[in-house]
Protein backbone atom coordinates (compact mmCIF):
# COMPACT_ATOMS: atom_id res chain seq x y z
CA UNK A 1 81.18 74.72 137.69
CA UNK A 2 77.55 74.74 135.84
CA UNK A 3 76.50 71.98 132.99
CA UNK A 4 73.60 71.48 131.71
CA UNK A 5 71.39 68.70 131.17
CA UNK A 6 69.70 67.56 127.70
CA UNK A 7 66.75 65.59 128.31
CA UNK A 8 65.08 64.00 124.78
CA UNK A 9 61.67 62.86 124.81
CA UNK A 10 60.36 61.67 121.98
CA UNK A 11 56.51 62.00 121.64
CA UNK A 12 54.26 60.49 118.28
CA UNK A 13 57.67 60.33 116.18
CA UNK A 14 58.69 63.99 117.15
CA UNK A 15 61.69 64.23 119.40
CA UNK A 16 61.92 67.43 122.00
CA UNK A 17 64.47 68.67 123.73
CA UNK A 18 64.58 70.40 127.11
CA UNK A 19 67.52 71.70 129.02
CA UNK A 20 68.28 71.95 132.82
CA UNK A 21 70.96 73.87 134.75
CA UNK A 22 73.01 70.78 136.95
CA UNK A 23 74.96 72.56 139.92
CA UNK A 24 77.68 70.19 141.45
CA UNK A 25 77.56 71.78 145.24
CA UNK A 26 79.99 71.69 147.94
CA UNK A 27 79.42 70.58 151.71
CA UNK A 28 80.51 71.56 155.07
CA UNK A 29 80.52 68.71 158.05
CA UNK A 30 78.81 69.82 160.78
CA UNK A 31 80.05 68.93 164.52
CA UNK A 32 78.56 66.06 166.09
CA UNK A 33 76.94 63.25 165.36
CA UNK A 34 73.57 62.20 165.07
CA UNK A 35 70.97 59.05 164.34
CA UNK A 36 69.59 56.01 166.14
CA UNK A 37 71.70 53.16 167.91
CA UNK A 38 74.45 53.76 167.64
CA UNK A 39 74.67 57.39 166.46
CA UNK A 40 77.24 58.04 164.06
CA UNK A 41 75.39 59.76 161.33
CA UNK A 42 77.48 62.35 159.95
CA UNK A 43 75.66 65.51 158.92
CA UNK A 44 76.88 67.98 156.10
CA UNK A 45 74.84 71.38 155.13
CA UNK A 46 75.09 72.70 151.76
CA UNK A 47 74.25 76.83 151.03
CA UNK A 48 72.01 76.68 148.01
CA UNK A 49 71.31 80.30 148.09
CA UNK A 50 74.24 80.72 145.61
CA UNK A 51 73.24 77.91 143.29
CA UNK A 52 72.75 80.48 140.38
CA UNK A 53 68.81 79.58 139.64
CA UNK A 54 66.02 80.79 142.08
CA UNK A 55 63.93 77.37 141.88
CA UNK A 56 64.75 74.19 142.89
CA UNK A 57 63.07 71.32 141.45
CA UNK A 58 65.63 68.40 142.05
CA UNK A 59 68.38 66.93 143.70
CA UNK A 60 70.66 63.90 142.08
CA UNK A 61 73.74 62.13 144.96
CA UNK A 62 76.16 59.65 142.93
CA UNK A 63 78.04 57.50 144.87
CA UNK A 64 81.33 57.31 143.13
CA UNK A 65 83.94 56.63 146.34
CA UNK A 66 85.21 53.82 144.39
CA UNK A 67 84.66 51.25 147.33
CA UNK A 68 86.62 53.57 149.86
CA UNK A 69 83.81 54.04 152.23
CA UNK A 70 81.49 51.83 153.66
CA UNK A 71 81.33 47.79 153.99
CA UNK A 72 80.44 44.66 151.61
CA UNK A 73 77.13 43.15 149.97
CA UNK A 74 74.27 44.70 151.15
CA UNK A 75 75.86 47.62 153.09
CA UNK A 76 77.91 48.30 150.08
CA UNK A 77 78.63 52.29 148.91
CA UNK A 78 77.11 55.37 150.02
CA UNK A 79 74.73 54.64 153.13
CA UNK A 80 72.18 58.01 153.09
CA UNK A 81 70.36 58.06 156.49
CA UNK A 82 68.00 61.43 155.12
CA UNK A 83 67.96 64.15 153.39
CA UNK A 84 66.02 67.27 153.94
CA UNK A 85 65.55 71.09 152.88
CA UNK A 86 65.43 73.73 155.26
CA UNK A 87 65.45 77.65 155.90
CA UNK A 88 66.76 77.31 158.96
CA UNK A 89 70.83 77.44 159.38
CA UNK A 90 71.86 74.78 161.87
CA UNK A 91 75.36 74.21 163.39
CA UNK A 92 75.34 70.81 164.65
CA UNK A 93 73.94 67.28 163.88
CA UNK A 94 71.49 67.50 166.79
CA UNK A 95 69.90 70.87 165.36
CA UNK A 96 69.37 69.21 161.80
CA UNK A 97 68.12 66.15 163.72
CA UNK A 98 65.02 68.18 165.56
CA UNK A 99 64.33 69.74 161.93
CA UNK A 100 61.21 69.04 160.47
CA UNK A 101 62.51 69.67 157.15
CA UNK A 102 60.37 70.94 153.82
CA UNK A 103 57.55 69.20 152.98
CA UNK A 104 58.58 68.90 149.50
CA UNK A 105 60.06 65.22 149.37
CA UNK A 106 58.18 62.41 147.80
CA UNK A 107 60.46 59.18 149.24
CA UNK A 108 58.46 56.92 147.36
CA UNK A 109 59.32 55.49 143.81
CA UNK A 110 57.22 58.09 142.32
CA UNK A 111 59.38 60.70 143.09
CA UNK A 112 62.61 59.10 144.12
CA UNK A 113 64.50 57.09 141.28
CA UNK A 114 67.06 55.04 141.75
CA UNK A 115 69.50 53.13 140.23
CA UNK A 116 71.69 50.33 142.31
CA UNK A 117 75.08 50.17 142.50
CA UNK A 118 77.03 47.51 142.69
CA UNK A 119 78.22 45.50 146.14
CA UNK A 120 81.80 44.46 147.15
CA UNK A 121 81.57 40.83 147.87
CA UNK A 122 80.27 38.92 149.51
CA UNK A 123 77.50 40.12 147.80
CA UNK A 124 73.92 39.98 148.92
CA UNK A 125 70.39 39.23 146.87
CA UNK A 126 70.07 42.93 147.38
CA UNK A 127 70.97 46.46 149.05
CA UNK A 128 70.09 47.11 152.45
CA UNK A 129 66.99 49.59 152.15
CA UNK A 130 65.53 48.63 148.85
CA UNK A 131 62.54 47.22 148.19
CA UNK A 132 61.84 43.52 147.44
CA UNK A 133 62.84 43.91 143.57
CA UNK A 134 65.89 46.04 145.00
CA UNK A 135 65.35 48.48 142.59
CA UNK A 136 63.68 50.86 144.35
CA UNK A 137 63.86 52.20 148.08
CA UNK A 138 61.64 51.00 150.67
CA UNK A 139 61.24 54.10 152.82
CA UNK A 140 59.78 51.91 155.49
CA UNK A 141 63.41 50.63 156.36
CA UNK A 142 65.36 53.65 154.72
CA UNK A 143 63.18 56.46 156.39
CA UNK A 144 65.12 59.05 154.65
CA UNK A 145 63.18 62.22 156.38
CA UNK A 146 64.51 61.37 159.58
CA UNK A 147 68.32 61.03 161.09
CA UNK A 148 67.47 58.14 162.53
CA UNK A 149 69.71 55.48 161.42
CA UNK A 150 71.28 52.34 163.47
CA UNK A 151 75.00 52.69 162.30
CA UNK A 152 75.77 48.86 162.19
CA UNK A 153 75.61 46.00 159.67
CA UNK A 154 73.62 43.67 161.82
CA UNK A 155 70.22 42.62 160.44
CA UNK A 156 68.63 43.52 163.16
CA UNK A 157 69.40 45.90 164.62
CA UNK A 158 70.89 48.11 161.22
CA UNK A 159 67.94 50.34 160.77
CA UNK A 160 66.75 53.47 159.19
CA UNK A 161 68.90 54.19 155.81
CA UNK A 162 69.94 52.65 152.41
CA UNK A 163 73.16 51.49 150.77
CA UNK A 164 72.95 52.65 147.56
CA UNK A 165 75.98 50.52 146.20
CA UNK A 166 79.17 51.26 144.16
CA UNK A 167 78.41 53.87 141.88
CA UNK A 168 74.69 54.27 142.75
CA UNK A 169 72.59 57.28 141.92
CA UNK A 170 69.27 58.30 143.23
CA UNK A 171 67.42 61.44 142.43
CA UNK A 172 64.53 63.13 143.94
CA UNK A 173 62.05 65.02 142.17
CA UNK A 174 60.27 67.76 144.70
CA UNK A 175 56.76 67.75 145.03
CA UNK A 176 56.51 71.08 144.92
CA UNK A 177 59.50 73.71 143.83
CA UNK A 178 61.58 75.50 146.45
CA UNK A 179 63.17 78.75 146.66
CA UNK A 180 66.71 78.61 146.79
CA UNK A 181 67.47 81.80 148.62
CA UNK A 182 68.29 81.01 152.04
CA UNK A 183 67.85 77.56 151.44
CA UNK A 184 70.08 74.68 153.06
CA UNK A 185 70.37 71.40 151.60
CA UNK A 186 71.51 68.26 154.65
CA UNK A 187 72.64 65.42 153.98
CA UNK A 188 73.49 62.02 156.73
CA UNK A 189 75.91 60.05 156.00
CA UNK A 190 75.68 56.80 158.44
CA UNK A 191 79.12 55.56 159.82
CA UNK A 192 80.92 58.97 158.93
CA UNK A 193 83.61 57.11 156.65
CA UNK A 194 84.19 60.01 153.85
CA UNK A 195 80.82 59.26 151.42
CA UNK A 196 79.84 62.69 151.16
CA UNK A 197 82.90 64.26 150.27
CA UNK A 198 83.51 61.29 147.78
CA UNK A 199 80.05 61.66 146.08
CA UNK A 200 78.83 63.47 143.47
CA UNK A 201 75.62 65.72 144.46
CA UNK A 202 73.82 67.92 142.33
CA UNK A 203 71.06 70.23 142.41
CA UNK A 204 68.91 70.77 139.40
CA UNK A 205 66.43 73.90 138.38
CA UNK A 206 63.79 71.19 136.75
CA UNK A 207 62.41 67.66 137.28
CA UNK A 208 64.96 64.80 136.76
CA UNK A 209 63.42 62.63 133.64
CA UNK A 210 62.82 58.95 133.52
CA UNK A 211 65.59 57.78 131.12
CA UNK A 212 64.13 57.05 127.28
CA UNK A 213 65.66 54.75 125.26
CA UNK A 214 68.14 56.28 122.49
CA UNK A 215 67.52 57.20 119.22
CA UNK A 216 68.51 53.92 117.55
CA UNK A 217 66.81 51.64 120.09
CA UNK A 218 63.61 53.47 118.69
CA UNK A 219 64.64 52.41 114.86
CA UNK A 220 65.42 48.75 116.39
CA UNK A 221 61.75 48.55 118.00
CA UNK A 222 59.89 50.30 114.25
CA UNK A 223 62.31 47.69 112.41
CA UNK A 224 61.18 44.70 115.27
CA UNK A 225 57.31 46.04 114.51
CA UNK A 226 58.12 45.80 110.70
CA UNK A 227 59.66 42.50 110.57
CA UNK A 228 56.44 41.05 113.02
CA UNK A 229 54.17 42.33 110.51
CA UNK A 230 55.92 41.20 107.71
CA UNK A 231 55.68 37.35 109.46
CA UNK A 232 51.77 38.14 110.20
CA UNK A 233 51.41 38.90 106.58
CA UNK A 234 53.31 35.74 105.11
CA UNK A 235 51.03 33.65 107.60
CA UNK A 236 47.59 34.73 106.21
CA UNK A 237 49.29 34.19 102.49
């Protein structure tokens, strides 16, 4: 199934619009499992040579398992221990493990944005591999180039991935575009407890945009601007 994608960016009063192809993609589990301590990262490997577009410029996961997988508070939802492009076609956890993957991921909030989910209580100040504000991931703790994570919920030793909470999404916007044919997408999943094939992941042919408020919250902030001159003007009266 294809979609596609309106962005609308509004720029001096003008409003553009630019399109991009969304392909939802299917995964296959791989055998074994890989990570840290303990090891029960689940890998899955997705074929993106038949994605329909020859670039690929972004990826988008959703968590929507509807609080079947995973634990409470800050472990709550989809736990992603990395994610990485490659060329090469592995068969088992291990193999994706020893990948070096493309260098075409930017884990930082500059190219990674994300959006929290919610936690099942009891709920924590915030999700396990986000930042201080917890609205962004810290990829000192999440570390999502490498299938390294600590499957547990003990802080410490729980290591090396993020929670991204019920109905999370993050996207990642490449630093640099990759071809699609031949291509293979991996995903970790700690704890192996169905996230993947609950999730929603998509694959997109251009750069996922920063959300812009809608067109009436624009006539809200000119009719805010009007009314502050308006009380400016009465005051030098």
């Amino acid at each position: 199934m294809r979609r596609f994608m309106i962005t609308m960016v509004t720029v001096l009063g003008l409003t553009f619009a630019f399109s991009a192809q969304a392909i939802p993609i299917s995964f296959t589990k791989l055998s074994d499992f890989t990570g840290g301590s303990p090891a029960a990262t689940a890998v899955y490997r997705a074929d993106l040579s038949g994605v329909g577009f020859d670039n690929l410029a972004s990826i988008t996961i959703t968590d929507n398992s509807s609080g079947l997988g995973g634990a409470t508070g800050q472990f709550s939802g989809f736990d992603l221990d990395a994610i990485i492009l490659s060329y090469d076609d592995c068969a088992t956890a291990g193999c994706v493990a020893a990948l070096g993957g493309l260098p075409v991921f930017d884990y930082s909030p500059a190219g990674t944005l994300f959006t929290p989910g919610t936690q099942r209580a009891p709920t924590d100040a915030k999700l396990f591999g986000t930042d201080v504000s917890g609205l962004n991931i810290d990829n000192l703790v999440a570390t999502l180039g490498s299938f390294d994570a600590n499957s547990t919920t003990s802080v410490p030793p729980a290591f090396g991935f993020v929670s991204m909470g019920d109905n999370g999404v993050v996207s990642f916007n490449l630093s640099s575009i990759a071809a699609t044919a031949g291509l293979n997408l991996y995903i970790g999943e700690v704890g192996d407890n169905g996230e993947v094939a609950a999730g929603s992941i998509e694959v997109f042919d251009s750069p996922v945009q920063v959300p812009v408020p809608e067109p009436g919250m624009f006539a809200l902030f000119g009719l805010g601007l009007v009314v502050l001159g308006l009380r400016r003007r009465h005051v030098r009266l």
